[in-house]
PDB file of N, CA and C in Angstrom:
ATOM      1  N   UNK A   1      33.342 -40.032 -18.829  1.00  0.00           N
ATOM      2  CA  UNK A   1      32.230 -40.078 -17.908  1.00  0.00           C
ATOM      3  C   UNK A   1      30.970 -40.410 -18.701  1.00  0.00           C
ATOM      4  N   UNK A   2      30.013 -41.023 -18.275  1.00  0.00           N
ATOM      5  CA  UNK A   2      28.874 -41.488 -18.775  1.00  0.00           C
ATOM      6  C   UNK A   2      27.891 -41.289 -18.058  1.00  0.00           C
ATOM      7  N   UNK A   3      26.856 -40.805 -18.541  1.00  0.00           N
ATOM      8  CA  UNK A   3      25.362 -40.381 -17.668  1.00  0.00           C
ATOM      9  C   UNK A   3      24.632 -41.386 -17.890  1.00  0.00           C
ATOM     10  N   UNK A   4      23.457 -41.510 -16.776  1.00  0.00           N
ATOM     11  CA  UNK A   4      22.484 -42.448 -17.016  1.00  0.00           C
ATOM     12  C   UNK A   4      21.282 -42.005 -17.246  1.00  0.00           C
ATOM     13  N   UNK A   5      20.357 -42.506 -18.120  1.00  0.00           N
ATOM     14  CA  UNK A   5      18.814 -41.573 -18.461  1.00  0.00           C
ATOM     15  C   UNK A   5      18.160 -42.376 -17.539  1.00  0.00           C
ATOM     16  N   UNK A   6      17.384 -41.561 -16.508  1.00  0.00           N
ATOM     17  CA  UNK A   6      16.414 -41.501 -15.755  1.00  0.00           C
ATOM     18  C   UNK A   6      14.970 -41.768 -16.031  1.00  0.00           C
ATOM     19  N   UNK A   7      13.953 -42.359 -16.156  1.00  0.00           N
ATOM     20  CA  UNK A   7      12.817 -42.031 -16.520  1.00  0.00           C
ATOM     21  C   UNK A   7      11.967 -41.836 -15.070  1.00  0.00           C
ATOM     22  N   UNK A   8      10.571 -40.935 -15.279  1.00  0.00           N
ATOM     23  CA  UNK A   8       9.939 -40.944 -14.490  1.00  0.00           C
ATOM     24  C   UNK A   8      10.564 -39.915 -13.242  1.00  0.00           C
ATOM     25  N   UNK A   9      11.231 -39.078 -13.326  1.00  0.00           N
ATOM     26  CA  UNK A   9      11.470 -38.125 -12.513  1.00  0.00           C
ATOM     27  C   UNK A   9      10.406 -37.194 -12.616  1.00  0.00           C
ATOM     28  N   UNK A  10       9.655 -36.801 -11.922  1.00  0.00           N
ATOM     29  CA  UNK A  10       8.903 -35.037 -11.602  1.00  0.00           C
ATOM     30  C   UNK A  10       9.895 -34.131 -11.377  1.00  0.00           C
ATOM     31  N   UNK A  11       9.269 -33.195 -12.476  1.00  0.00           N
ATOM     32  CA  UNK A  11      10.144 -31.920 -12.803  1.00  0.00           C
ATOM     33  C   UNK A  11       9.420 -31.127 -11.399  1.00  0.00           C
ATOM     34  N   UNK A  12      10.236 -30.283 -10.667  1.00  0.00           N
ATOM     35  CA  UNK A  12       9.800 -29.653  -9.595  1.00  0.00           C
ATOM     36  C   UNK A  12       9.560 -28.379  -9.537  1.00  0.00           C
ATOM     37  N   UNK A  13       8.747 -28.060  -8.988  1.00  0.00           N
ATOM     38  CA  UNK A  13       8.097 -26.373  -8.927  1.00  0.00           C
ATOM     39  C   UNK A  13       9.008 -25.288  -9.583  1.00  0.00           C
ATOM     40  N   UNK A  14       8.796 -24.625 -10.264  1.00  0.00           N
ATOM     41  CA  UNK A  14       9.559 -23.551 -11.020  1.00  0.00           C
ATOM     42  C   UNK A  14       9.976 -22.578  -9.661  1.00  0.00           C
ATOM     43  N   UNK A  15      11.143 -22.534  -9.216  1.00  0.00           N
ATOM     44  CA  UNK A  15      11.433 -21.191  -8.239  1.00  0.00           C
ATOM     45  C   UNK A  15      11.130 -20.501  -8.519  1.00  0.00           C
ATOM     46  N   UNK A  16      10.620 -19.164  -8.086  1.00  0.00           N
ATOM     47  CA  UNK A  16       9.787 -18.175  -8.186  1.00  0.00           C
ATOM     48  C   UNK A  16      10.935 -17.127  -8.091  1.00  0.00           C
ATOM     49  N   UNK A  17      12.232 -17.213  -7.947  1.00  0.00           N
ATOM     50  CA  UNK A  17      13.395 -16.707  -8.208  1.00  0.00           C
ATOM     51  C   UNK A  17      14.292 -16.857  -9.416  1.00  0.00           C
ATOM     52  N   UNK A  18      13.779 -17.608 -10.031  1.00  0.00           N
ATOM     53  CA  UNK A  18      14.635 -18.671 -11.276  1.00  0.00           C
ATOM     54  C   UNK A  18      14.052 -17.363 -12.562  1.00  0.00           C
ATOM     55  N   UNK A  19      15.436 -16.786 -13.121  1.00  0.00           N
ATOM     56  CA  UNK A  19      15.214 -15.984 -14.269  1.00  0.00           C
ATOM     57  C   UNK A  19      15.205 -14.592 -14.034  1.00  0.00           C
ATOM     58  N   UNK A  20      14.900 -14.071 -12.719  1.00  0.00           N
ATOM     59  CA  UNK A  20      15.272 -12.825 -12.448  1.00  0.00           C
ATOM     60  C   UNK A  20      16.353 -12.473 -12.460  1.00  0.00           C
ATOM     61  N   UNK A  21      16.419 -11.312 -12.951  1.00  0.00           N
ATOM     62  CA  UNK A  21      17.543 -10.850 -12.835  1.00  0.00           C
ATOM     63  C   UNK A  21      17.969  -9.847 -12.117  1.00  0.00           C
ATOM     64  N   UNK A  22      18.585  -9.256 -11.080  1.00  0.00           N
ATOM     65  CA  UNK A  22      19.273  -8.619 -10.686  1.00  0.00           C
ATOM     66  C   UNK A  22      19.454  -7.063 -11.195  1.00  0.00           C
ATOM     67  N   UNK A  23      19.436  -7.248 -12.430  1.00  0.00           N
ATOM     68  CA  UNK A  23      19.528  -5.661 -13.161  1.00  0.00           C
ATOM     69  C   UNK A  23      18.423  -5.026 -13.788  1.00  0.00           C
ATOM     70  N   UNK A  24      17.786  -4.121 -13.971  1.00  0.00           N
ATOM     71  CA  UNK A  24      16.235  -3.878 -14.585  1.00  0.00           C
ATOM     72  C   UNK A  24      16.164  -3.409 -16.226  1.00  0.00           C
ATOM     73  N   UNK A  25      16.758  -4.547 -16.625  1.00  0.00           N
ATOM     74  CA  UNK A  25      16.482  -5.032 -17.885  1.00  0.00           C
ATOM     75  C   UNK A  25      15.321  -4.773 -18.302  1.00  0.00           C
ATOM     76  N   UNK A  26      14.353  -4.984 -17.971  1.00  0.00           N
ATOM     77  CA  UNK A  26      12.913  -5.416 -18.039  1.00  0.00           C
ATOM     78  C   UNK A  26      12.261  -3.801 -18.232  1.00  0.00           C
ATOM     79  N   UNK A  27      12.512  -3.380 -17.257  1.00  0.00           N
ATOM     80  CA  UNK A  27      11.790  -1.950 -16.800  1.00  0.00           C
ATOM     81  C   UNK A  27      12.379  -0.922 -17.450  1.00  0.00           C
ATOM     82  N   UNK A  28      13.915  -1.262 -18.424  1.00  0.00           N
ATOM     83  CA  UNK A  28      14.170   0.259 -19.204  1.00  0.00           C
ATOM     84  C   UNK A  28      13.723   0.447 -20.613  1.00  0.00           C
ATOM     85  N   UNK A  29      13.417   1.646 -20.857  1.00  0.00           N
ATOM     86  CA  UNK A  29      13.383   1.762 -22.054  1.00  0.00           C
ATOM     87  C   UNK A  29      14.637   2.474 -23.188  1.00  0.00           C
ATOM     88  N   UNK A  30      13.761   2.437 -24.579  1.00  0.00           N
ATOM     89  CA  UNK A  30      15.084   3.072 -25.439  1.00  0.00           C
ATOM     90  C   UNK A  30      16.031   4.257 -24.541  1.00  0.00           C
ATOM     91  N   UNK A  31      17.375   4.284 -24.715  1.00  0.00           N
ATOM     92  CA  UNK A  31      18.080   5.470 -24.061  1.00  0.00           C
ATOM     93  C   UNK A  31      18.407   5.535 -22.792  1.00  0.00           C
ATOM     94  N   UNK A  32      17.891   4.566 -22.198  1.00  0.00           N
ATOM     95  CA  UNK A  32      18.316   4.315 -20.681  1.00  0.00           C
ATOM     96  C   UNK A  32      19.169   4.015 -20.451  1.00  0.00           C
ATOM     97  N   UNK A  33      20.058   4.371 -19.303  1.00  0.00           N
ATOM     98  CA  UNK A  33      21.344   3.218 -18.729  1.00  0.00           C
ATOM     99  C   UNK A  33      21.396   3.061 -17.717  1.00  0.00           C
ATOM    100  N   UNK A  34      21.955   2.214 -17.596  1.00  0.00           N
ATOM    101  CA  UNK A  34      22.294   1.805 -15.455  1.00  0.00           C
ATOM    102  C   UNK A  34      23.980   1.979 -15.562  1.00  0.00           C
ATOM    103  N   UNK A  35      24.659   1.764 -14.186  1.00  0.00           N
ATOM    104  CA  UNK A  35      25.674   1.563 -13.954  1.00  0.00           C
ATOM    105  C   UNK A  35      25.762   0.720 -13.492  1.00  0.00           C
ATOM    106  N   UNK A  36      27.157  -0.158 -13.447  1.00  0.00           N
ATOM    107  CA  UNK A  36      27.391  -1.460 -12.564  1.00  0.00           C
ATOM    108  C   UNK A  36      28.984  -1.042 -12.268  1.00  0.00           C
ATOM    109  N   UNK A  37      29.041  -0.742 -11.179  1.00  0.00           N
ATOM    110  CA  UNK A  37      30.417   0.224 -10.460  1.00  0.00           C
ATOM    111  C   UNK A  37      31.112  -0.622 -10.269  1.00  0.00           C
ATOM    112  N   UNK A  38      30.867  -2.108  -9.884  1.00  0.00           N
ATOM    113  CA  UNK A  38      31.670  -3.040  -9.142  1.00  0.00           C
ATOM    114  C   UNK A  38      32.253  -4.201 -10.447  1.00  0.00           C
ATOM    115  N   UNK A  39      32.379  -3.543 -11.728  1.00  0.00           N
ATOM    116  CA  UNK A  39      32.324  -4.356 -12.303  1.00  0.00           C
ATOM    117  C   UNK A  39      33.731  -5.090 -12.467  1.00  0.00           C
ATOM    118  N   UNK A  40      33.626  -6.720 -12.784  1.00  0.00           N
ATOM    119  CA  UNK A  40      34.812  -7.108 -12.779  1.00  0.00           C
ATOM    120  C   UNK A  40      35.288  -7.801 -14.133  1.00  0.00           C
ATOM    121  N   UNK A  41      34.131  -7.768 -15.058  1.00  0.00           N
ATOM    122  CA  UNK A  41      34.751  -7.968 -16.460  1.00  0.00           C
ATOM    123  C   UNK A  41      34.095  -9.324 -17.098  1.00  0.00           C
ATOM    124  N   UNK A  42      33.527  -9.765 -16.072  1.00  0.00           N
ATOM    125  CA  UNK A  42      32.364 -10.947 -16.542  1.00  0.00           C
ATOM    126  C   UNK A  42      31.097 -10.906 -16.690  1.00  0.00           C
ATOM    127  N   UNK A  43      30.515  -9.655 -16.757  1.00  0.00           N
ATOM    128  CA  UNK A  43      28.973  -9.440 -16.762  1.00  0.00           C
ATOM    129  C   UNK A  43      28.461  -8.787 -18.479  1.00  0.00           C
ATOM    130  N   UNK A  44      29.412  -8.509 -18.943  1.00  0.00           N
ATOM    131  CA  UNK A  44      28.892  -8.828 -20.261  1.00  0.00           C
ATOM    132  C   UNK A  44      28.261  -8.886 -21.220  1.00  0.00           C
ATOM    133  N   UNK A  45      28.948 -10.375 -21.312  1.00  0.00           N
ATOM    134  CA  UNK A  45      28.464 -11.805 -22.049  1.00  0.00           C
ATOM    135  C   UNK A  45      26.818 -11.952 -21.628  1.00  0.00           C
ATOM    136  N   UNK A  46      26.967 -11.858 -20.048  1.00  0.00           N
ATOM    137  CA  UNK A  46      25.447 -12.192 -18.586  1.00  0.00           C
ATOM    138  C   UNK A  46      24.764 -11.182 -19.356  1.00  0.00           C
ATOM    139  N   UNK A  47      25.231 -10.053 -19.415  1.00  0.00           N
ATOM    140  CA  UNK A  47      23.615  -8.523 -20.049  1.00  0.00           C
ATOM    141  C   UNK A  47      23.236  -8.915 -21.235  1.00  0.00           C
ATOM    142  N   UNK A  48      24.239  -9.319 -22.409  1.00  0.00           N
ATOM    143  CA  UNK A  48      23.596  -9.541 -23.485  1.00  0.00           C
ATOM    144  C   UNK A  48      22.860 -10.843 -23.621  1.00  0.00           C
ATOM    145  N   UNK A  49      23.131 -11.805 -23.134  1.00  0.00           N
ATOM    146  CA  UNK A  49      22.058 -13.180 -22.976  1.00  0.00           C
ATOM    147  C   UNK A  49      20.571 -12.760 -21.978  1.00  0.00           C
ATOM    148  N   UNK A  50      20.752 -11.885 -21.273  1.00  0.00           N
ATOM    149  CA  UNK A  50      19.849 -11.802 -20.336  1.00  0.00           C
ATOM    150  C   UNK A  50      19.046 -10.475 -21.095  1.00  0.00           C
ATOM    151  N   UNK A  51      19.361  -9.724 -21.758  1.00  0.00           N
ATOM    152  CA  UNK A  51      18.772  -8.793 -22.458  1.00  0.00           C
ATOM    153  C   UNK A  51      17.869  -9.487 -24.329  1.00  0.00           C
ATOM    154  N   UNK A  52      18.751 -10.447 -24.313  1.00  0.00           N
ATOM    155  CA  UNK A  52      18.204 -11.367 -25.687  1.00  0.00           C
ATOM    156  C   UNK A  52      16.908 -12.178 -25.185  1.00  0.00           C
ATOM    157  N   UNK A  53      16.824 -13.013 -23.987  1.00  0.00           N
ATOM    158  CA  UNK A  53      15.971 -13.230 -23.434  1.00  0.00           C
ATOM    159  C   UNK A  53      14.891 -12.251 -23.313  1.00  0.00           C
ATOM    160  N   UNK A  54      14.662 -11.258 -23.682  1.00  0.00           N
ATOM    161  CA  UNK A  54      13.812 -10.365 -23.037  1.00  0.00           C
ATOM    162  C   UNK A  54      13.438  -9.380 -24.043  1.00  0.00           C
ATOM    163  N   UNK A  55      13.927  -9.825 -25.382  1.00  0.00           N
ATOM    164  CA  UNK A  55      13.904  -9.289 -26.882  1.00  0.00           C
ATOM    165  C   UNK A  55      14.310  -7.991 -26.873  1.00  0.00           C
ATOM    166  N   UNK A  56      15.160  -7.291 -25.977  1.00  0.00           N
ATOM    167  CA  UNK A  56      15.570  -5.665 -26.311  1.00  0.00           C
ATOM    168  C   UNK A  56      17.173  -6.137 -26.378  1.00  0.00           C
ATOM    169  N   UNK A  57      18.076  -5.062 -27.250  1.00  0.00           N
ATOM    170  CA  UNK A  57      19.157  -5.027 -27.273  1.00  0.00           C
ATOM    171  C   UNK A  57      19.982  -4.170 -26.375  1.00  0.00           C
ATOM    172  N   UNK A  58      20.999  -4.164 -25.844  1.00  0.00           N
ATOM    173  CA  UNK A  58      21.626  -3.462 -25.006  1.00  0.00           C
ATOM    174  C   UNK A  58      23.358  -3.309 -25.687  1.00  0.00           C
ATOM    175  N   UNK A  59      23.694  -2.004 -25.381  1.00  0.00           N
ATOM    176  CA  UNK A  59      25.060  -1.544 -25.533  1.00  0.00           C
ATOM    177  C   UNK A  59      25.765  -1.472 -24.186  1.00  0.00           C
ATOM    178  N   UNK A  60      27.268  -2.235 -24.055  1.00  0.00           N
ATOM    179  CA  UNK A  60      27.561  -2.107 -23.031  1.00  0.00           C
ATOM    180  C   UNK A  60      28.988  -1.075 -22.973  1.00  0.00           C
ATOM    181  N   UNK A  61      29.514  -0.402 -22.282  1.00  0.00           N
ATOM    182  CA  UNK A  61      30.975   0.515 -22.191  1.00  0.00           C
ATOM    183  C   UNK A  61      31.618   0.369 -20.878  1.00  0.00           C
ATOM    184  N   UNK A  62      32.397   0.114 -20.796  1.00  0.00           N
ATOM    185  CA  UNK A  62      33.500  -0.115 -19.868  1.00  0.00           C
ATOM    186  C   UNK A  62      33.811   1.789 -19.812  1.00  0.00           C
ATOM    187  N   UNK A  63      33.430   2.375 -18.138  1.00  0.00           N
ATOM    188  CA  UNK A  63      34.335   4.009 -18.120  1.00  0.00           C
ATOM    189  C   UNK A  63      34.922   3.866 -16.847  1.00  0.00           C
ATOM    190  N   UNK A  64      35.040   5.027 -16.670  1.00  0.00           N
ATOM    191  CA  UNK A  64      35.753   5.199 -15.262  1.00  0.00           C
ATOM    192  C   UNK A  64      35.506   4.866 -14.020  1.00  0.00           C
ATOM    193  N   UNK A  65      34.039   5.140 -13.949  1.00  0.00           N
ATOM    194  CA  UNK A  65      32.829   4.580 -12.855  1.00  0.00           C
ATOM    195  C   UNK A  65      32.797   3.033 -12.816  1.00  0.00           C
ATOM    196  N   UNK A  66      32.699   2.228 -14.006  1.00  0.00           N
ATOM    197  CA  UNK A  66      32.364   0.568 -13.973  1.00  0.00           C
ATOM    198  C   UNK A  66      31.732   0.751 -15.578  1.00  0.00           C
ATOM    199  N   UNK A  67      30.759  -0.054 -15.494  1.00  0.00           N
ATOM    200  CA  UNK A  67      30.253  -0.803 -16.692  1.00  0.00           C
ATOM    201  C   UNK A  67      28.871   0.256 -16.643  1.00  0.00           C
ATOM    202  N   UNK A  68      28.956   0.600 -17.759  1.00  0.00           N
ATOM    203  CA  UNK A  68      27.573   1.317 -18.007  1.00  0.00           C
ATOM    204  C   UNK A  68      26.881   0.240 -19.469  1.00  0.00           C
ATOM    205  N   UNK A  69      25.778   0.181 -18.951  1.00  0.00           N
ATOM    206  CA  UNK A  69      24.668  -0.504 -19.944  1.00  0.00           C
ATOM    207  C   UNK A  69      23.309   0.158 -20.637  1.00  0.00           C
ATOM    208  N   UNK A  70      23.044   0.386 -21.706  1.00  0.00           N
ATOM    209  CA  UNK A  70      22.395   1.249 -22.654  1.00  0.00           C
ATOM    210  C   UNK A  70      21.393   0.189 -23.124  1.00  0.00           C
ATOM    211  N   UNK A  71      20.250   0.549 -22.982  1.00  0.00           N
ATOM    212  CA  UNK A  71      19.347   0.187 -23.732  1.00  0.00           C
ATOM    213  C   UNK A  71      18.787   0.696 -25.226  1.00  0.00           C
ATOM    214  N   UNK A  72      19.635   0.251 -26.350  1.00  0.00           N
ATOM    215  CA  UNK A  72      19.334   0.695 -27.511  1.00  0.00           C
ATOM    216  C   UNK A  72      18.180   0.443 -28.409  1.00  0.00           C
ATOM    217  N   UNK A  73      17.470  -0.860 -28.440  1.00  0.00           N
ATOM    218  CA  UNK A  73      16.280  -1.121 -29.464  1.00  0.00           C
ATOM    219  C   UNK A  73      15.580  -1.795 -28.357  1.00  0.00           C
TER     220      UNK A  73
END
């Protein structure tokens, strides 16, 4: 397959939804955790890219409940 370069396209309004995330990454601090009950084994990879974005590190554990996520640094 082969792409074609475009010139002269306008880049379009930034969604005002684009980058949120769903989980409150943002709002925890050291020692915090959330749960994610429904988890199905692909979210992850998603916390730690979405937590690197956002310069804090996160620990994740698979328990009985679902996916628990730790905010460590």
């Amino acid at each position: 397959m082969t792409y074609e370069i475009e010139k002269n396209i306008p880049l379009p309004e930034r969604n005002p939804n684009c980058g949120r995330s769903k989980y409150p990454l943002s709002r925890m601090e050291i020692g915090d955790s959330f749960l994610i009950p429904e988890f199905g084994g692909s979210k992850q990879p998603q916390m730690h890219s979405s937590a690197h974005r956002l310069g804090i590190k996160v620990s994740c554990r698979v328990t009985e409940e679902g996916l628990r996520v730790w905010r460590v640094k």
